[in-house]
Each structure stands twice: as structure tokens, then as C-alpha cells.
C-alpha atoms as a PDB file:
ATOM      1  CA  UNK A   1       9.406 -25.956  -2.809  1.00  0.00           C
ATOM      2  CA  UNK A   2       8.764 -24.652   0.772  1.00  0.00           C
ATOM      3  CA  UNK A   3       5.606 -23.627   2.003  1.00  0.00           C
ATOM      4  CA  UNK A   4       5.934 -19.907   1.821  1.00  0.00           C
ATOM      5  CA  UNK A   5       7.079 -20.292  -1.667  1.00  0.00           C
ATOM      6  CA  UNK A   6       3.823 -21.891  -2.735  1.00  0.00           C
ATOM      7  CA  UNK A   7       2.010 -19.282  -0.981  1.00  0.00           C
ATOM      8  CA  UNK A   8       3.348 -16.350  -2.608  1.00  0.00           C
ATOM      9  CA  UNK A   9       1.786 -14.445  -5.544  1.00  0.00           C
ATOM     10  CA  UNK A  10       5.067 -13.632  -7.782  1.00  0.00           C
ATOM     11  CA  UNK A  11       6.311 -10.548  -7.913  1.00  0.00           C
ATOM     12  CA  UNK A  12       4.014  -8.488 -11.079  1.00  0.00           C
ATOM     13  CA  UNK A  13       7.549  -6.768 -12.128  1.00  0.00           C
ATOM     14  CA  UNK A  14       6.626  -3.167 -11.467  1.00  0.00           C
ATOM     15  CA  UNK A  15       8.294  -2.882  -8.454  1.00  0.00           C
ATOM     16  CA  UNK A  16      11.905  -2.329  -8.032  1.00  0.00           C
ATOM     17  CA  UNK A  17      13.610  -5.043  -5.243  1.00  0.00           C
ATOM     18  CA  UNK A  18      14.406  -1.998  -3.584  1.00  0.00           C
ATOM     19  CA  UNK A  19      10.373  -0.618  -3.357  1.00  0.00           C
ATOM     20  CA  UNK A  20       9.198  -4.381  -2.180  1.00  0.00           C
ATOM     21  CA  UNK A  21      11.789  -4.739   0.445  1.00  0.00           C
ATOM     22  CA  UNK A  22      10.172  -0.794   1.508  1.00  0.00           C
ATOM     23  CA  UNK A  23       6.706  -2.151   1.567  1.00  0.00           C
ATOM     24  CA  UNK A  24       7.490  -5.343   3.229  1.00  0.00           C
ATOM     25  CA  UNK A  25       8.779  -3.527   6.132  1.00  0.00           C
ATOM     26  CA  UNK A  26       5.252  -1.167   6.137  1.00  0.00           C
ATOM     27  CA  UNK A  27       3.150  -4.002   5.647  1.00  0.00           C
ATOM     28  CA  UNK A  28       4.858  -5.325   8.815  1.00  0.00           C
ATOM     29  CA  UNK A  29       4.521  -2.469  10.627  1.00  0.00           C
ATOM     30  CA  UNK A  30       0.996  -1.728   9.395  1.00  0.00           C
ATOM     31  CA  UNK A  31      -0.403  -5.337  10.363  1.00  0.00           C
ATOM     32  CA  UNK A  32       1.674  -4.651  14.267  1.00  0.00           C
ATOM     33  CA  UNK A  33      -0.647  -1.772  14.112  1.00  0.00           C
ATOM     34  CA  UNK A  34      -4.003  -4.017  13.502  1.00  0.00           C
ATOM     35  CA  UNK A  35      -4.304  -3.287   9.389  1.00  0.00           C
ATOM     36  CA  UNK A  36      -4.958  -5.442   6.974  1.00  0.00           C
ATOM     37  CA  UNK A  37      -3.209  -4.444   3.866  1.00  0.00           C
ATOM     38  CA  UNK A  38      -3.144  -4.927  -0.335  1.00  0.00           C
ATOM     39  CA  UNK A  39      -0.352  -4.161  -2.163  1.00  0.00           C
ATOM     40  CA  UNK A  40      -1.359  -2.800  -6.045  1.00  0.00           C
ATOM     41  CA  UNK A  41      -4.604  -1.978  -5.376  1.00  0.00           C
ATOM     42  CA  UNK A  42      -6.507  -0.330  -8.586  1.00  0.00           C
ATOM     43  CA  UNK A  43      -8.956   2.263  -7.262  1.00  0.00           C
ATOM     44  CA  UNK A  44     -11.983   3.468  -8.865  1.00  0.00           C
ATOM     45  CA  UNK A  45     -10.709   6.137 -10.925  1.00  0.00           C
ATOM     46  CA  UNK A  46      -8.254   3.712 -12.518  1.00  0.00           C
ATOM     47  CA  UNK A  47      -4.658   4.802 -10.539  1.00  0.00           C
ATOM     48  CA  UNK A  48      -3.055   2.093  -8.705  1.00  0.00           C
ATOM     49  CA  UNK A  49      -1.980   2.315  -5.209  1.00  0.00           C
ATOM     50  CA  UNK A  50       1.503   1.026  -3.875  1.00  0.00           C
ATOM     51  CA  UNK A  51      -0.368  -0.115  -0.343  1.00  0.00           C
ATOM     52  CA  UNK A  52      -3.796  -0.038   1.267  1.00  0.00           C
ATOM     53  CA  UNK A  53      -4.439  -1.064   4.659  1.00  0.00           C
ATOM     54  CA  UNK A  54      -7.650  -1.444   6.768  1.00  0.00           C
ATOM     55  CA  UNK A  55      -8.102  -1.465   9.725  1.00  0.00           C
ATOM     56  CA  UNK A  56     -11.696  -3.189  12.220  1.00  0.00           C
ATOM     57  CA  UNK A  57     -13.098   0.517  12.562  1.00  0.00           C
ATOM     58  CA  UNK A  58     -12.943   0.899   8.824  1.00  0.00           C
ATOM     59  CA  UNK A  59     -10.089   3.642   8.645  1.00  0.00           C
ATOM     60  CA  UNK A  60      -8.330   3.444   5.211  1.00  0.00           C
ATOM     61  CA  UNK A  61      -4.735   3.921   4.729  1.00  0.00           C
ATOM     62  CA  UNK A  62      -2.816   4.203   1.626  1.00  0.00           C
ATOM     63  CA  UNK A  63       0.981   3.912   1.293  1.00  0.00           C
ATOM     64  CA  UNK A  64       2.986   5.001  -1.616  1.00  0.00           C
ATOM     65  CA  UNK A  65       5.917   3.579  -1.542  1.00  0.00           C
ATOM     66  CA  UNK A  66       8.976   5.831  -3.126  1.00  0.00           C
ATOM     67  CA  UNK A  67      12.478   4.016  -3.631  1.00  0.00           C
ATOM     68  CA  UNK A  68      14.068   7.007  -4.843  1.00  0.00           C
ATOM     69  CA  UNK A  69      14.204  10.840  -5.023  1.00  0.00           C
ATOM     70  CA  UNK A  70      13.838   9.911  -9.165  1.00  0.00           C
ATOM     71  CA  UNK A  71      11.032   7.913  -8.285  1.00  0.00           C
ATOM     72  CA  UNK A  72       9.085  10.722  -5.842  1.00  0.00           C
ATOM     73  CA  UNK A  73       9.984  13.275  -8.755  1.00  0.00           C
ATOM     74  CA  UNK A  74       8.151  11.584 -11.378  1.00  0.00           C
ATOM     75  CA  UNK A  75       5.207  11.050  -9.641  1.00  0.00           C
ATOM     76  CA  UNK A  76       2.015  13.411  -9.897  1.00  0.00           C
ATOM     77  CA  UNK A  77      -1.097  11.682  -9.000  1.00  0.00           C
ATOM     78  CA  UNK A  78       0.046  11.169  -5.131  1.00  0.00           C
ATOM     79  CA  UNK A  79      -2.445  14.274  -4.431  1.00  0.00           C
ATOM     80  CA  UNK A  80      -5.486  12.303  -6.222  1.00  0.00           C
ATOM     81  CA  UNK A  81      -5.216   9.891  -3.009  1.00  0.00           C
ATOM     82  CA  UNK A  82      -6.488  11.825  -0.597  1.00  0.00           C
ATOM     83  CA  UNK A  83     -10.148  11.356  -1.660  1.00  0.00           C
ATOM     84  CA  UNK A  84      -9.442   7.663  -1.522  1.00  0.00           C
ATOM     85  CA  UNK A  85      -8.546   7.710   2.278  1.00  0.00           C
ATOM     86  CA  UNK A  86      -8.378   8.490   5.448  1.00  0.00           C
ATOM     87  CA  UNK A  87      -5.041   8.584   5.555  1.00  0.00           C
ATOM     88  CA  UNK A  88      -1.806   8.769   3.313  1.00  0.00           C
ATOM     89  CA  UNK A  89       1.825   8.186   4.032  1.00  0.00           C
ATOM     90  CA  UNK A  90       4.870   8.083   1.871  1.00  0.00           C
ATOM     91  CA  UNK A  91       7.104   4.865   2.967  1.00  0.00           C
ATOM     92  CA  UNK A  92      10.945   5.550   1.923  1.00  0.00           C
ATOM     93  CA  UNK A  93      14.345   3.844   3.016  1.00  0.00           C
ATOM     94  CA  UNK A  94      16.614   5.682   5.442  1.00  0.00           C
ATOM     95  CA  UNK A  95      18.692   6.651   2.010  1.00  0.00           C
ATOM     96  CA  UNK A  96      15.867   8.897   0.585  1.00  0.00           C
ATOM     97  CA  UNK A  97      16.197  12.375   1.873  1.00  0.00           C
ATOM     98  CA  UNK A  98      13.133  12.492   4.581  1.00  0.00           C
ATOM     99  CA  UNK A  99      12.860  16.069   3.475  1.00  0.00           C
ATOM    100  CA  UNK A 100      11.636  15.608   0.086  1.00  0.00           C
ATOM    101  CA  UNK A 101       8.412  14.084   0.903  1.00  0.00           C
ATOM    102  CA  UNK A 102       6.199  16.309   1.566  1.00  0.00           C
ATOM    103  CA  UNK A 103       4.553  17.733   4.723  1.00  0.00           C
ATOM    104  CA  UNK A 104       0.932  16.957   3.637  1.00  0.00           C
ATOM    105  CA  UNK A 105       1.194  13.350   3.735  1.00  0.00           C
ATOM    106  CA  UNK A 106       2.841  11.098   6.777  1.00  0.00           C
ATOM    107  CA  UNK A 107       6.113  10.018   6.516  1.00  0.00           C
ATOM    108  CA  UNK A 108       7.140   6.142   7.037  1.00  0.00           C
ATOM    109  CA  UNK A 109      10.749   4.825   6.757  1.00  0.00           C
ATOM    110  CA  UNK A 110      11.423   1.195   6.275  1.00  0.00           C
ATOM    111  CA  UNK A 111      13.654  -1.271   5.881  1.00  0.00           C
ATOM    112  CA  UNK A 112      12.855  -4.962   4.836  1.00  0.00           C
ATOM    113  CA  UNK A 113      12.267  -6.132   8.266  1.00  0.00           C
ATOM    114  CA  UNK A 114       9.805  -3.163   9.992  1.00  0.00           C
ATOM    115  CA  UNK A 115       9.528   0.391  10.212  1.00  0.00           C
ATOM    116  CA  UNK A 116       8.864   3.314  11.929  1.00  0.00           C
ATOM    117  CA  UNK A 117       6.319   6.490  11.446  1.00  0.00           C
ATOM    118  CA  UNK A 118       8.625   9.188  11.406  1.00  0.00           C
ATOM    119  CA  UNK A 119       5.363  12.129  10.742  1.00  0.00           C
ATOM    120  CA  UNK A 120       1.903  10.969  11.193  1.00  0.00           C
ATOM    121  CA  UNK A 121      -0.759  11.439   8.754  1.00  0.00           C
ATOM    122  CA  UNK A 122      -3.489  13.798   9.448  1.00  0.00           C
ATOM    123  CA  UNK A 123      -7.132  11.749   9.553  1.00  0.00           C
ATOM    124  CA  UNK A 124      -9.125  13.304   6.917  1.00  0.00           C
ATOM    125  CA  UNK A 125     -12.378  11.160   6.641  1.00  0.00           C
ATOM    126  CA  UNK A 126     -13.071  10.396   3.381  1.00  0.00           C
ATOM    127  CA  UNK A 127     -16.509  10.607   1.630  1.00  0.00           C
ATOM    128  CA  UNK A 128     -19.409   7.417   2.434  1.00  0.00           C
ATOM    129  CA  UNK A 129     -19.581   6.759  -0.942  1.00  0.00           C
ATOM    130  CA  UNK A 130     -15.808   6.243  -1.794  1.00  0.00           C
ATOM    131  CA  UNK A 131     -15.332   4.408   1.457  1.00  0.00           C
ATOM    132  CA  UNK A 132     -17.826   1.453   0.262  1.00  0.00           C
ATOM    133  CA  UNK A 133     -16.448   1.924  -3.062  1.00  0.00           C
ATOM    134  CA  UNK A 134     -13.238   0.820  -2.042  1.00  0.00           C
ATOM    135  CA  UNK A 135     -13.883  -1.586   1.036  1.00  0.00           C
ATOM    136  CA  UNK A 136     -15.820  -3.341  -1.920  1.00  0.00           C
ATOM    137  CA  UNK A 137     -12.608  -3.175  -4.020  1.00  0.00           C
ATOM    138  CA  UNK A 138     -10.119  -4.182  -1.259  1.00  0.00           C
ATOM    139  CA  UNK A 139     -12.414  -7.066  -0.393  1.00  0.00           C
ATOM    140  CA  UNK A 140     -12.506  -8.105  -4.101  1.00  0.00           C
ATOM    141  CA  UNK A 141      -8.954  -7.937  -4.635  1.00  0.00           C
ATOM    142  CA  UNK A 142      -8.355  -9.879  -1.545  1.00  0.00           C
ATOM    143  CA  UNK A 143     -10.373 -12.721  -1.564  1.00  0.00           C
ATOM    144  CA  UNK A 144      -9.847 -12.893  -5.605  1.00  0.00           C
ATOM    145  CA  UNK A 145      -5.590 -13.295  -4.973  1.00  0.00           C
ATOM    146  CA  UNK A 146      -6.661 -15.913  -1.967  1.00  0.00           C
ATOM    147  CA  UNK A 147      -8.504 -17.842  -4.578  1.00  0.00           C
ATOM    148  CA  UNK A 148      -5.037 -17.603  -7.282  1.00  0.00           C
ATOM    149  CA  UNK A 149      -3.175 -18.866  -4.475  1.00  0.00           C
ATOM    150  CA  UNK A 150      -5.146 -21.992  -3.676  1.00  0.00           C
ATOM    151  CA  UNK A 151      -6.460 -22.326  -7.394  1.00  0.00           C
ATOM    152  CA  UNK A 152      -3.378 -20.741 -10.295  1.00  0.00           C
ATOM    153  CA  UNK A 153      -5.148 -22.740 -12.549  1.00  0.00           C
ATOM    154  CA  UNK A 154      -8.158 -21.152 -12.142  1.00  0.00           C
ATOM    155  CA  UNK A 155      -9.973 -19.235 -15.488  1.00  0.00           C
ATOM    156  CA  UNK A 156     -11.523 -15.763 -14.948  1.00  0.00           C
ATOM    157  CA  UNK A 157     -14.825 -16.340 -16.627  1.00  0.00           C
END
């Protein structure tokens, strides 16, 4: 076993190959542009978020990745995320027609190795309340999957 290997959380097998290899290549591109992100991050009304970045001033991002036209289709909670940040982007591959995602929301295409903002996100601060909310969350969730790594064994008491 290699080093990254052991490092890795395994995959929780919601995610298509296709929509990790898409979020790889944000998460790259996110952490070029100084943010720290989550992947499958529950927020506090109980939906689940594909990405969510932060960044040292605070600003919240969130990501939803969509692998497929099928995919963007079946989704309806997308609008629900803009109370949750500062920021949203869909992240496709160069296959998904750019033009379905729409305009409210930035646009990020990716491959597995990076990937470019094609239409930025407008900054819409979100409220005091939900930003400590889910700082508090994202912390959580971090340091909790730091502590699986180092400890699998460990029991959530």
C-alpha cells in the first residue's frame, strides 16, 4: 500500500467515476485559488452538497458537481444553496452542454487534472447566522474525516 492510498477516505459510492474525476479537477483549481474545500458536506437543513470551499476571508463556495444533462435534470434543490453561500457554481466536463446550466449560478468545467471558470459566480453574502452555522459544520466535518484517516478504528461515541 502506498502512502496516498492509506490516506484516502474511500469513495462513499454516490458518486459516479465520472462526477469525482469533475470534482477532483475543481478541488484543484479551487485550492490554486486559496480554498479549502469538503466534498459531501451535509448542511443544516439536511441537503448535501457536492463541494464546499473556504477560503482565509471567510467567503463560502459551494460546487455542485453535474456529470450529465440526466443528472442536472433531476436535480431541484440546487436553488436552496444560495442561502448557504456566498457563492455557487455548477462544475461539468467539456461533454455537458455549457448551455444547460443555468445563468444564475457560475459555471466551472473540469477535467480530472484542473479546470477553468468559464462564468463567474455573482458574490451574494450570505446571512451571519448561516455563515457560523456552516464554518462550524465544515470545521466538524473536516477535522472529524482527519481523525478516520489517522484512527479507522475509531468508535463514534
Amino acid at each position: 500500500m502506498i502512502a496516498e492510498d492509506f490516506f484516502a477516505l474511500p469513495p462513499d459510492g454516490r458518486q459516479s467515476e465520472k462526477a469525482l474525476m469533475i470534482a477532483r479537477g475543481v478541488r484543484r483549481l479551487l485550492r490554486a485559488r486559496g480554498f479549502f474545500s469538503v466534498t459531501e458536506l451535509s448542511l443544516v437543513d439536511g441537503r448535501r452538497a457536492d463541494i464546499v470551499a473556504v477560503n482565509d476571508e471567510g467567503e463560502v463556495l459551494i460546487v455542485e458537481v453535474k456529470s450529465s444533462p440526466a443528472d442536472f435534470r433531476a436535480d431541484r434543490k440546487w436553488r436552496d444553496y444560495f442561502a448557504a453561500c456566498d457563492r455557487l457554481y455548477f462544475a461539468i466536463s467539456e461533454r455537458t452542454p455549457a448551455d444547460l446550466m443555468p445563468l444564475e449560478a457560475g459555471l466551472i468545467v473540469a477535467d480530472p487534472y484542473g479546470a477553468e471558470i468559464v462564468r463567474e459566480a455573482e458574490l451574494k453574502r450570505m446571512a451571519p447566522a448561516s455563515r457560523r452555522a456552516l464554518l462550524l459544520r465544515f470545521a466538524q466535518a473536516a477535522a472529524d474525516r482527519l481523525h478516520r484517516l489517522a484512527d479507522p478504528g475509531a468508535a463514534l461515541e
